[in-house]
N, C-alpha and C. Protein backbone atom coordinates (compact mmCIF):
# COMPACT_ATOMS: atom_id res chain seq x y z
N UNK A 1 93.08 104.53 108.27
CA UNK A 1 92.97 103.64 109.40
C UNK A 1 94.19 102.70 109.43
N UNK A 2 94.39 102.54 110.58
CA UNK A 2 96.11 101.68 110.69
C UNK A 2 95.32 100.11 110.86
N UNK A 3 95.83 99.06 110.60
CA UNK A 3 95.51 97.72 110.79
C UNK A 3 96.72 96.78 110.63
N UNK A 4 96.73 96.03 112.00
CA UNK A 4 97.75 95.15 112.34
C UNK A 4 97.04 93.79 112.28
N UNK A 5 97.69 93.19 111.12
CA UNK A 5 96.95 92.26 110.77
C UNK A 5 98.22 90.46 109.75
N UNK A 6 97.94 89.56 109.85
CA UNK A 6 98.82 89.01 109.57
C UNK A 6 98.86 89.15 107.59
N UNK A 7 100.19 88.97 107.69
CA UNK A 7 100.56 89.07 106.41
C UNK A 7 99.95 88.14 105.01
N UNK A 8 99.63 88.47 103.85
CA UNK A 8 99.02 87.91 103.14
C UNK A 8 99.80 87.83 101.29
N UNK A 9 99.58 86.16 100.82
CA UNK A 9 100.78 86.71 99.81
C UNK A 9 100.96 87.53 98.88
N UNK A 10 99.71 88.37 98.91
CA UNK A 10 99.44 89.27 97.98
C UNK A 10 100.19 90.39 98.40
N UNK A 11 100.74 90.46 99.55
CA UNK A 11 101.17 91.68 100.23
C UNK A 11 103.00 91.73 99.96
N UNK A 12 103.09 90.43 99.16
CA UNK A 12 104.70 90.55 98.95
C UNK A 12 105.11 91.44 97.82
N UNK A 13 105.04 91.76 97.82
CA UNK A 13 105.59 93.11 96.49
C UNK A 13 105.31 94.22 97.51
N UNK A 14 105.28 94.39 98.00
CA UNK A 14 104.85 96.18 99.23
C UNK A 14 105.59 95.70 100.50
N UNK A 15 105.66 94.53 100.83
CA UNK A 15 107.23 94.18 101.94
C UNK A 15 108.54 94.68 101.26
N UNK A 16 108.46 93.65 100.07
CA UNK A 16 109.90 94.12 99.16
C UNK A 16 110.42 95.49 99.14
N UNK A 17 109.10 96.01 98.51
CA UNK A 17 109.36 97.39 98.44
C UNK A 17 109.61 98.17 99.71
N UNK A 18 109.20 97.57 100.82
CA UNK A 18 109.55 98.70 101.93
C UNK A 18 110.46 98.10 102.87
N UNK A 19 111.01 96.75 102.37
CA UNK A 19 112.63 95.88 102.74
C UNK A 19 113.74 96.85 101.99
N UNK A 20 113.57 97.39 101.03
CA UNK A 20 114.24 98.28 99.30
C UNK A 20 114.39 99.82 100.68
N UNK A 21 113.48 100.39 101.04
CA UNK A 21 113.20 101.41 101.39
C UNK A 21 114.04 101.82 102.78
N UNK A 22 113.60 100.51 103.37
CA UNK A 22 113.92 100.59 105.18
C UNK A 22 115.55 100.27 105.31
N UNK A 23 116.17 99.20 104.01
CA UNK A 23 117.26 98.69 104.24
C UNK A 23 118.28 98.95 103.49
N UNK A 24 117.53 98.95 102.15
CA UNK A 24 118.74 99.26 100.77
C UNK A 24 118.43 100.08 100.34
N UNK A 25 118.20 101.15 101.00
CA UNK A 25 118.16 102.98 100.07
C UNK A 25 118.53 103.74 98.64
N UNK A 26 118.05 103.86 97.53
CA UNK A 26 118.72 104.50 96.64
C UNK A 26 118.58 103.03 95.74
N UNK A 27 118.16 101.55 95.74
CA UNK A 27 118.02 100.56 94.69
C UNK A 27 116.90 100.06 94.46
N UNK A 28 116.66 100.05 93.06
CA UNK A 28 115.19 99.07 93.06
C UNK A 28 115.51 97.84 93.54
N UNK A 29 114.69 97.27 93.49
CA UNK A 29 114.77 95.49 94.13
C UNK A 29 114.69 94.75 93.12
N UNK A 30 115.52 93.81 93.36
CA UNK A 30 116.25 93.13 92.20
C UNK A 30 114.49 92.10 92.14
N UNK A 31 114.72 91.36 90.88
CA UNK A 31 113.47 90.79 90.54
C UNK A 31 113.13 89.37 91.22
N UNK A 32 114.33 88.88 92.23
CA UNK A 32 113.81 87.63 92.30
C UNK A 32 113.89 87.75 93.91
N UNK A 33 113.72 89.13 94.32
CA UNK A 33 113.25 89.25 95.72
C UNK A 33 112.02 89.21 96.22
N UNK A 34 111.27 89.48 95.46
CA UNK A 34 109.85 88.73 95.91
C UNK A 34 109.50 87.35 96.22
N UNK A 35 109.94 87.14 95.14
CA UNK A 35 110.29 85.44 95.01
C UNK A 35 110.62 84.76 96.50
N UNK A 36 111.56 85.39 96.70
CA UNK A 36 112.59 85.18 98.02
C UNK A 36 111.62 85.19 99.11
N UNK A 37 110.96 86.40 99.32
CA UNK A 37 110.07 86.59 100.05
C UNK A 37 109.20 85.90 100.46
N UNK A 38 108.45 85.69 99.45
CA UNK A 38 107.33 84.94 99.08
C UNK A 38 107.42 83.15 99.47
N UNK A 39 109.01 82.27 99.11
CA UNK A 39 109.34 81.47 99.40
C UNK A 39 109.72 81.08 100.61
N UNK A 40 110.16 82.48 101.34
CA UNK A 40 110.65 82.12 102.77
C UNK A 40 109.47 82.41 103.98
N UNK A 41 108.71 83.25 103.62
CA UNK A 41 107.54 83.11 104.56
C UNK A 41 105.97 82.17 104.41
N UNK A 42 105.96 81.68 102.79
CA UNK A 42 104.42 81.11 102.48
C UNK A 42 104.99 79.70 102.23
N UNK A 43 106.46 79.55 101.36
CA UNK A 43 106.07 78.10 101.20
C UNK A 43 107.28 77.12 102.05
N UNK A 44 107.76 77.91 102.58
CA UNK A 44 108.81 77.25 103.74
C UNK A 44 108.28 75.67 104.29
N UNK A 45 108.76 74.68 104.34
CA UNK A 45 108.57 73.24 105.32
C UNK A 45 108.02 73.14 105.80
N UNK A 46 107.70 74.39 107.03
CA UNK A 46 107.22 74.70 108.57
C UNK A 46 106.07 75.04 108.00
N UNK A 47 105.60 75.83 107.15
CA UNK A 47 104.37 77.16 107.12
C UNK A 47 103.52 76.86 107.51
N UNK A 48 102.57 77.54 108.67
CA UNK A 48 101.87 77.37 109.67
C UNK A 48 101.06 78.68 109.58
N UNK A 49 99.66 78.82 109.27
CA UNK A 49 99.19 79.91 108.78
C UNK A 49 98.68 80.51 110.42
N UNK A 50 98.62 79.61 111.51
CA UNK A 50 98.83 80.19 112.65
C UNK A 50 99.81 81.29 113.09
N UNK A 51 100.94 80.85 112.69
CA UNK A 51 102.14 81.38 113.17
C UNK A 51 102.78 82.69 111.78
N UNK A 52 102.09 83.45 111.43
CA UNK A 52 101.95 84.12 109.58
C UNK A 52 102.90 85.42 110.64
N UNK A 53 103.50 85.58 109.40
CA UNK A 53 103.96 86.56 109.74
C UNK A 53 103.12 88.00 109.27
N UNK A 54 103.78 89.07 110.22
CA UNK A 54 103.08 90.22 110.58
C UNK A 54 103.03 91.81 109.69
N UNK A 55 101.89 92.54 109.73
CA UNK A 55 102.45 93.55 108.69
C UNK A 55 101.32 94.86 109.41
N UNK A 56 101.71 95.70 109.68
CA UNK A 56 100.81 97.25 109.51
C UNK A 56 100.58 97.54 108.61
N UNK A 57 99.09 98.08 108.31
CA UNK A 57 98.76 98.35 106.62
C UNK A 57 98.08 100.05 107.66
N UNK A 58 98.45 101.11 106.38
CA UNK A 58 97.34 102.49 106.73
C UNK A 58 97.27 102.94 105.56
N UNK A 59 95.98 103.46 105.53
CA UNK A 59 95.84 103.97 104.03
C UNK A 59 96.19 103.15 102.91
N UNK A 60 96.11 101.80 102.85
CA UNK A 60 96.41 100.35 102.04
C UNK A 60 97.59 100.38 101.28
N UNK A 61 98.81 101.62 102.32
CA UNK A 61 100.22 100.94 102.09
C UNK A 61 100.58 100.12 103.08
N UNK A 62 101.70 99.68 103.29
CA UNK A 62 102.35 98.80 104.22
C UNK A 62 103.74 99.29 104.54
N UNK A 63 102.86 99.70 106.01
CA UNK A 63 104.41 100.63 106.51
C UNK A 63 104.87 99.80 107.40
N UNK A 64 104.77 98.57 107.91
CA UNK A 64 105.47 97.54 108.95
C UNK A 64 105.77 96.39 108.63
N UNK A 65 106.09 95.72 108.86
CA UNK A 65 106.23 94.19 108.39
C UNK A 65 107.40 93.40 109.24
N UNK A 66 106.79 92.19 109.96
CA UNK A 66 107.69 91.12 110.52
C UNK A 66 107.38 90.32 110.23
N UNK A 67 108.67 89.58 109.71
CA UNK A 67 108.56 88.20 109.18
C UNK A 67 108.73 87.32 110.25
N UNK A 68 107.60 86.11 110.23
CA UNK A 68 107.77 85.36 111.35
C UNK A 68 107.88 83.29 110.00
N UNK A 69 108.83 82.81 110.69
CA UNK A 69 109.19 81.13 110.35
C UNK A 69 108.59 80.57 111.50
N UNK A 70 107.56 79.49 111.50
CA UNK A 70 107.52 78.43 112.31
C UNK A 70 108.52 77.78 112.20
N UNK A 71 108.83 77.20 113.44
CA UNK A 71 110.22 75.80 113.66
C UNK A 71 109.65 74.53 114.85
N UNK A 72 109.19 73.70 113.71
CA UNK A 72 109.05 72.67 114.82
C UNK A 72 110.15 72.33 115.45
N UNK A 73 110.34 71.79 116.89
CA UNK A 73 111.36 71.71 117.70
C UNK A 73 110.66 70.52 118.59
N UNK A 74 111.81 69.92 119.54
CA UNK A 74 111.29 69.06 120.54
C UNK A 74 112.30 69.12 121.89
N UNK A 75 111.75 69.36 123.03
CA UNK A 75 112.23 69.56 124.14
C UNK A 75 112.07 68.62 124.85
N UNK A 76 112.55 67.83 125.12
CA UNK A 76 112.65 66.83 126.71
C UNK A 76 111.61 65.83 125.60
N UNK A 77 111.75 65.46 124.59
CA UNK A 77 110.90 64.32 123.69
C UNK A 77 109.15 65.18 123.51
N UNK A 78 109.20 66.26 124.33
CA UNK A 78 107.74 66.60 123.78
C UNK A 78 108.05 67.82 122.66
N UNK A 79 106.75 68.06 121.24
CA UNK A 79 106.71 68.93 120.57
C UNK A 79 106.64 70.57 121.18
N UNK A 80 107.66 71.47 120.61
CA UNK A 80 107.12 72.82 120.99
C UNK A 80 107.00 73.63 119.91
N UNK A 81 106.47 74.52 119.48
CA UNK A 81 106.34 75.55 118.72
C UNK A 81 106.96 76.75 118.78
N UNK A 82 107.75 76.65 118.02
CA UNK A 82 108.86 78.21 118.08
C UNK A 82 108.47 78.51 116.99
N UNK A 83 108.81 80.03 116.91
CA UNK A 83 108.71 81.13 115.78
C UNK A 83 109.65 81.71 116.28
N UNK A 84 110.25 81.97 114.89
CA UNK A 84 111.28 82.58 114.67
C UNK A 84 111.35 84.04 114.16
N UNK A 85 111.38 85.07 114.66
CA UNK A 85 111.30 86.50 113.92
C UNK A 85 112.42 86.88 113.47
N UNK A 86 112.17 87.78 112.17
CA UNK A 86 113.25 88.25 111.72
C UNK A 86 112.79 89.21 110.41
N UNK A 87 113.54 89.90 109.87
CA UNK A 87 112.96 91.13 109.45
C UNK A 87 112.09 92.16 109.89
N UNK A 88 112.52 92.93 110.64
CA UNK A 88 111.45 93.62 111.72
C UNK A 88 111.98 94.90 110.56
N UNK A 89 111.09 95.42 110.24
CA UNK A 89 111.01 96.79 109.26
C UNK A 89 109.91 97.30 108.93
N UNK A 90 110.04 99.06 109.06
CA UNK A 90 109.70 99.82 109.52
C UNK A 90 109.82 100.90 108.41
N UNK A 91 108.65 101.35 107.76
CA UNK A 91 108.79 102.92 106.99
C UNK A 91 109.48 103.68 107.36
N UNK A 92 110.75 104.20 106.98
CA UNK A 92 111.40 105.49 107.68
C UNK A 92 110.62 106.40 107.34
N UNK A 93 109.50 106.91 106.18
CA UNK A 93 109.14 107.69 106.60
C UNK A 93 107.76 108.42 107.27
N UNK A 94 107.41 106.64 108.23
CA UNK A 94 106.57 107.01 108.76
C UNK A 94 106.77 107.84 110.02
N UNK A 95 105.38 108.66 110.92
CA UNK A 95 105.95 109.56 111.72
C UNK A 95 105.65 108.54 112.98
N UNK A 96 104.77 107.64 112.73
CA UNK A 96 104.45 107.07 114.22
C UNK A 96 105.29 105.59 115.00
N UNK A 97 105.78 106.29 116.06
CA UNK A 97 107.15 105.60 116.72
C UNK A 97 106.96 104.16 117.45
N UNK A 98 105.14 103.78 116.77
CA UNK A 98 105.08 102.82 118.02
C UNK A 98 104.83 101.54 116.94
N UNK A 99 104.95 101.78 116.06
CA UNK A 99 104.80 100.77 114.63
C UNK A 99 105.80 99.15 115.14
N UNK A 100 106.75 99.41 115.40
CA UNK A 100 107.62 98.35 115.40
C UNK A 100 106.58 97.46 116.65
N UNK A 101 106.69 98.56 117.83
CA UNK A 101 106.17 97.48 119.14
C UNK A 101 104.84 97.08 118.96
N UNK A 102 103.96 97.51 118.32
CA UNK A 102 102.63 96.97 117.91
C UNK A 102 103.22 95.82 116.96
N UNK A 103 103.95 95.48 116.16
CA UNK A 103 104.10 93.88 115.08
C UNK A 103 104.68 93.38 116.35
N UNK A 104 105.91 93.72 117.23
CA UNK A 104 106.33 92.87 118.34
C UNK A 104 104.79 92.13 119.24
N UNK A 105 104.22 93.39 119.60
CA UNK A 105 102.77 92.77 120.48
C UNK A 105 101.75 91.88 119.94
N UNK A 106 102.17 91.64 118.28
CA UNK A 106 100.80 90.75 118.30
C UNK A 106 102.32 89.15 117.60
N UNK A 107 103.05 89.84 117.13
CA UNK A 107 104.18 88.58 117.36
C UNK A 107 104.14 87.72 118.91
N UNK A 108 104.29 88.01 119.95
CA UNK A 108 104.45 87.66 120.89
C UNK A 108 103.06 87.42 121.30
N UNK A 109 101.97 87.75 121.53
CA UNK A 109 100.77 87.33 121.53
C UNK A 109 100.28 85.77 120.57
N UNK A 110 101.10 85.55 120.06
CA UNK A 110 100.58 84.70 118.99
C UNK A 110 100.75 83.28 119.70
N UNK A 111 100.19 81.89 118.78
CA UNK A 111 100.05 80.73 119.55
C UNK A 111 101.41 79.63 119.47
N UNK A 112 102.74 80.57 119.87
CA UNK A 112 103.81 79.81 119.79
C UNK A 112 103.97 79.41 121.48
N UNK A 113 104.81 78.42 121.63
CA UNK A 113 105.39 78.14 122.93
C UNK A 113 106.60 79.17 123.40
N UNK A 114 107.16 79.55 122.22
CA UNK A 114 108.53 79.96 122.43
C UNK A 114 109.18 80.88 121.27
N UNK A 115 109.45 82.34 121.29
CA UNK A 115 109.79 83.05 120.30
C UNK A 115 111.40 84.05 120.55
N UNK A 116 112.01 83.69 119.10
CA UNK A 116 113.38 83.76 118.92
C UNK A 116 113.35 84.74 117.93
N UNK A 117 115.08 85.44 117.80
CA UNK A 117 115.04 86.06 116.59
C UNK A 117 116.79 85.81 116.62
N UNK A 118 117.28 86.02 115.56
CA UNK A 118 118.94 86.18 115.30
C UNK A 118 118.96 87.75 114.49
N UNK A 119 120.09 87.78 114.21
CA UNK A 119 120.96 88.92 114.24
C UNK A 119 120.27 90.43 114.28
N UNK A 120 119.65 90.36 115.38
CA UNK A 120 118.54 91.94 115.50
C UNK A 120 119.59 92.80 116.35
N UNK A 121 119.70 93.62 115.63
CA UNK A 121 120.34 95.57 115.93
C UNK A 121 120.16 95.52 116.89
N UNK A 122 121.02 96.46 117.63
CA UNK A 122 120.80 97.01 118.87
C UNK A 122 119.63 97.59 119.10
N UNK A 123 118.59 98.41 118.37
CA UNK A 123 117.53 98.73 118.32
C UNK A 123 116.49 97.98 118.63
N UNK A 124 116.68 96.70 117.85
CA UNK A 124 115.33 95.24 117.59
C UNK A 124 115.70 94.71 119.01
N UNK A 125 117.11 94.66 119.77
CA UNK A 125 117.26 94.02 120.74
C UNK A 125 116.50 95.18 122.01
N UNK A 126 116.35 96.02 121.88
CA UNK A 126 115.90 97.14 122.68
C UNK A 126 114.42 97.14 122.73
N UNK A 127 113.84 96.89 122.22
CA UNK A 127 112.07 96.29 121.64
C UNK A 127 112.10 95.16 122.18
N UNK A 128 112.78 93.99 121.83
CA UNK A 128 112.31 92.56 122.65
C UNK A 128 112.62 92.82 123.63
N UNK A 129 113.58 93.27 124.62
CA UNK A 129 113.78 93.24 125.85
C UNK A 129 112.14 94.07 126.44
N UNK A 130 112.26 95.41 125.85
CA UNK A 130 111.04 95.87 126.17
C UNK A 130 109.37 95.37 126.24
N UNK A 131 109.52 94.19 125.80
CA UNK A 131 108.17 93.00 125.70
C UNK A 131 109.05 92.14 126.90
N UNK A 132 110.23 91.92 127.44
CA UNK A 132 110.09 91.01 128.41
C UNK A 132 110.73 89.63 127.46
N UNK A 133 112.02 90.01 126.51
CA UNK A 133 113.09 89.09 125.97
C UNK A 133 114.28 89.63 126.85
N UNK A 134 115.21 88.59 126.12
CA UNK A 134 116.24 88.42 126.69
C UNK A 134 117.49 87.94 125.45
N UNK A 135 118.57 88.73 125.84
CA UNK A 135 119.53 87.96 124.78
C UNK A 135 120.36 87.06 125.30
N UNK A 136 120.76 85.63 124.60
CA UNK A 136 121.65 84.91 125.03
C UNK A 136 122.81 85.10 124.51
N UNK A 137 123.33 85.55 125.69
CA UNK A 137 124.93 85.95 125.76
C UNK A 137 125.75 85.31 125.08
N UNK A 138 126.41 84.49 125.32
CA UNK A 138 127.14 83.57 125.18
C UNK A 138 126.73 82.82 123.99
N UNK A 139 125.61 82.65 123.22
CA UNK A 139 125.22 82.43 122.04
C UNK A 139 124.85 82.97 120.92
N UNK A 140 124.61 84.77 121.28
CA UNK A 140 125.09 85.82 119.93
C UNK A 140 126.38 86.31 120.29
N UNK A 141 127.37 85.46 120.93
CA UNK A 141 128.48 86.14 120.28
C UNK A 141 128.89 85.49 119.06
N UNK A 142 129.53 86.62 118.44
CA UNK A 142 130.09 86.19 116.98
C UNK A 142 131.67 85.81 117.41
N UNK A 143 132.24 84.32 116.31
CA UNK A 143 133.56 84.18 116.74
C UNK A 143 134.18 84.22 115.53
N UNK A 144 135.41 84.07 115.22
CA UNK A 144 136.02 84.60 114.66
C UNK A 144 137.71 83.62 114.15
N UNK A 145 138.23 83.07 113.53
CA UNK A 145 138.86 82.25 113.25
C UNK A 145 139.90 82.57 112.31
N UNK A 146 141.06 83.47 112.82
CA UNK A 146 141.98 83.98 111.80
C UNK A 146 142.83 82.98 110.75
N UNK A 147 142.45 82.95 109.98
CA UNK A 147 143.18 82.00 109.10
C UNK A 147 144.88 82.34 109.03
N UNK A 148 144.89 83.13 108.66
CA UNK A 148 146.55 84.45 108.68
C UNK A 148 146.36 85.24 109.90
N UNK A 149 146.93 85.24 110.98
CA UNK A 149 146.36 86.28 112.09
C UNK A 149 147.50 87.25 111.24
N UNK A 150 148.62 87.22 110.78
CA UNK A 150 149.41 88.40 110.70
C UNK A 150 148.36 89.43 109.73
N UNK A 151 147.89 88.90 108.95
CA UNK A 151 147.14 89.73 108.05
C UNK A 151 145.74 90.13 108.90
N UNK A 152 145.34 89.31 109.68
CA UNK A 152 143.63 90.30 110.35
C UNK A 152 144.48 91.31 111.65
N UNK A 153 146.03 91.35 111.56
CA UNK A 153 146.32 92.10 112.91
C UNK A 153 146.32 93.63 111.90
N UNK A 154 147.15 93.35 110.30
CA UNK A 154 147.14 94.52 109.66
C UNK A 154 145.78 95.08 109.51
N UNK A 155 145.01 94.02 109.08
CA UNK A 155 143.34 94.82 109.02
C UNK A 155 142.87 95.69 109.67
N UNK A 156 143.20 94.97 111.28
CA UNK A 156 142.31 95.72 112.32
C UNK A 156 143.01 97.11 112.08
């Protein structure tokens, strides 16, 4: 049975492992990546067990997982609630194609005002648009500051 359900800290060692799987192919995971894990989604400033980040469990592995950060913020002097997504990953070798947009649908369903992500693939950007995001132009561009231009002209 598949279950989309928010993430729990017991579940950090089977993210790792399928962060190891989805991203860094061919390495175990170094030992203080759980840690990492574990620190950046449970005991972060913000942590807001409302706002938990997301995971697909089937057969009581864990083939999905999005990490979601609360960010308190304030707009025009009133409080808003942003979440921040990031780590959107995915079993490669699962077969079913709709894994990612089911963690997007209950990400975006959730009780934020306002939801962001940074440096998502052309892929992750192809999924939020498909929920009805948008990228800001002019604010993921990357810039660039040649210290030596003669030497980044040989690079290029």
């Amino acid at each position: 049975m598949t279950e989309v359900r928010a993430c729990r800290p017991d579940d950090i060692d089977a993210v790792t492992r399928l962060f190891v799987k989805a991203f860094r192919k061919g390495i175990e995971p170094p030992p203080a990546m759980s840690e990492y894990f574990h620190r950046l989604y449970f005991e972060n400033p913000w942590f807001d067990p409302d706002l938990s980040s997301v995971v697909i469990e089937r057969d009581a592995a864990i083939v999905g997982f999005l990490g979601v950060m609360p960010l308190p913020v304030q707009l025009d002097g009133r409080p808003v609630r942003l979440a921040v997504g990031g780590n959107l990953m995915v079993d490669p070798d699962d077969r079913d194609p709709m894994i990612a947009m089911r963690l997007l649908r209950r990400y975006f369903s959730g009780p934020q005002d306002a939801a962001l992500t940074d440096t998502a693939n052309t892929a992750a950007a192809r999924l939020w648009a498909a929920h009805g995001g948008s990228t800001a132009r002019f604010h993921s561009m990357r810039w660039l500051i040649p210290l030596n231009p003669g030497s980044l002209g040989l690079a290029a």
